[in-house]
Protein backbone atom coordinates (compact mmCIF):
# COMPACT_ATOMS: atom_id res chain seq x y z
CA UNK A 1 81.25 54.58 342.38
CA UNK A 2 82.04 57.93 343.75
CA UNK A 3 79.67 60.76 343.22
CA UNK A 4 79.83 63.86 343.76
CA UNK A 5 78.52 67.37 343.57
CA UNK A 6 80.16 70.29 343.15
CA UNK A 7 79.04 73.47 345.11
CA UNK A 8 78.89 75.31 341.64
CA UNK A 9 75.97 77.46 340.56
CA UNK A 10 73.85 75.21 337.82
CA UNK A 11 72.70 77.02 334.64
CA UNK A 12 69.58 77.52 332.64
CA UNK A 13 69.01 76.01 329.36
CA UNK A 14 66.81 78.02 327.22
CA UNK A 15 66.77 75.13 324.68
CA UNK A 16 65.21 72.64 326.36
CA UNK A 17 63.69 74.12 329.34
CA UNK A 18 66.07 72.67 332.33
CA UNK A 19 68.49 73.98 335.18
CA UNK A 20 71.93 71.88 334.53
CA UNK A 21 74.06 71.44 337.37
CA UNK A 22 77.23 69.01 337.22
CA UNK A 23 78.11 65.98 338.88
CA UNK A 24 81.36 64.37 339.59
CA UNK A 25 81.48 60.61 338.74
CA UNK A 26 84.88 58.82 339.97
CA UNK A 27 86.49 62.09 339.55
CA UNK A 28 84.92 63.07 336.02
CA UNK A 29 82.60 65.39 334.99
CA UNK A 30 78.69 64.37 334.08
CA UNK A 31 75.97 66.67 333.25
CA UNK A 32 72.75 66.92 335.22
CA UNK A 33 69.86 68.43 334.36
CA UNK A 34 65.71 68.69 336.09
CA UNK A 35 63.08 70.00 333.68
CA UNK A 36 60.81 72.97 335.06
CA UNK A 37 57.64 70.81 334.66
CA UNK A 38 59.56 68.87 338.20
CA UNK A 39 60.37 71.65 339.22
CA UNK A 40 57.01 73.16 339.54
CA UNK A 41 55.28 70.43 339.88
CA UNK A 42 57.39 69.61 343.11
CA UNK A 43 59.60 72.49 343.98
CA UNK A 44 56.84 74.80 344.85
CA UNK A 45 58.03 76.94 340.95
CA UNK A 46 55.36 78.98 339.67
CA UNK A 47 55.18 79.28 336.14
CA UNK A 48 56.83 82.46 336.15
CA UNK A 49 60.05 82.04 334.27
CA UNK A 50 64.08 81.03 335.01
CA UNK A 51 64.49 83.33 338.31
CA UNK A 52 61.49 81.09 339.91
CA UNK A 53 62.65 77.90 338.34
CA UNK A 54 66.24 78.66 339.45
CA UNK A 55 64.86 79.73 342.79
CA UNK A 56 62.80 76.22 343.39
CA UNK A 57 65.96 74.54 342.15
CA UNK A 58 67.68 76.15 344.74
CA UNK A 59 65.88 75.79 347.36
CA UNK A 60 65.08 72.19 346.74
CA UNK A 61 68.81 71.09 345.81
CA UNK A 62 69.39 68.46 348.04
CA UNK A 63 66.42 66.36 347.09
CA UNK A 64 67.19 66.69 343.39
CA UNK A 65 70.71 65.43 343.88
CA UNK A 66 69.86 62.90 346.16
CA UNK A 67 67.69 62.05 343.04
CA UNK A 68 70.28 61.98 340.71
CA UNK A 69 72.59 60.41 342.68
CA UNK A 70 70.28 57.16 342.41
CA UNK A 71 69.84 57.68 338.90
CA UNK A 72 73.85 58.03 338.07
CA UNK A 73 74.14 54.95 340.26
CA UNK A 74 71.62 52.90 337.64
CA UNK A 75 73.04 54.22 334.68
CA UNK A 76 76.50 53.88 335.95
CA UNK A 77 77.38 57.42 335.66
CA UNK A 78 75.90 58.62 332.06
CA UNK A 79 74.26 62.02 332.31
CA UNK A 80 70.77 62.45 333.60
CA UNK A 81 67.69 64.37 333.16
CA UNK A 82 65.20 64.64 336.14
CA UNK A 83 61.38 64.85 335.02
CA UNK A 84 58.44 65.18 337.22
CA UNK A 85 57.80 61.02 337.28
CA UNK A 86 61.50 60.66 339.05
CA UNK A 87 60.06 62.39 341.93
CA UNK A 88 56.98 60.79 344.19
CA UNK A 89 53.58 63.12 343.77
CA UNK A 90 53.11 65.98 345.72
CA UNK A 91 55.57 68.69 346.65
CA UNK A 92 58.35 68.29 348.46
CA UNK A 93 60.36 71.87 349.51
CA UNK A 94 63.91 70.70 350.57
C-alpha cells in the first residue's frame, strides 16, 4: 500500500471539532482528521481556539501522519480520525 501525504494546507471543521488534512492511498484520495482534545493534550494547543489548534497541528505534523499512516495501514486505507488515546501520554512537539 502506498501512502501518501500531500503538502496541502489541512482545514478546520467547525462541526466536529478536528483539523482534516488528506492522504493519498494507492493514488486516491482519503480523509484524515485529529480532534483538538490530541491536539492539546499532545501538541502543546492551548484551549484557545482554531489558530492554536491549527498552529499545534502544524507544528506537530509529522508525528500525526506518521500516526495515521499506521492507522490507514490497519484499516487498509478507510479514512481516519486521530484522538488523544492514538498517541502515547505526554506531549510530544514534532
Amino acid at each position: 500500500m502506498d501512502i501518501r501525504f500531500p503538502s496541502e494546507a489541512p482545514s478546520w471543521h467547525d462541526a466536529n471539532l478536528t483539523v482534516e488534512f488528506p492522504a493519498l492511498v494507492d493514488g486516491a484520495r482519503v480523509p484524515c482528521a485529529i480532534s483538538v482534545e490530541a491536539l492539546e493534550d499532545h501538541f502543546g494547543a492551548p484551549c484557545a481556539g482554531r489558530e492554536a489548534w491549527m498552529q499545534a497541528f502544524d507544528a506537530g505534523r509529522r508525528r500525526i501522519e506518521a500516526v495515521a499512516r499506521a492507522h490507514l495501514e490497519l484499516s487498509n486505507g478507510t479514512p481516519v480520525l486521530l484522538k488523544s488515546g492514538h498517541f502515547p501520554p505526554g506531549r510530544l512537539l514534532s
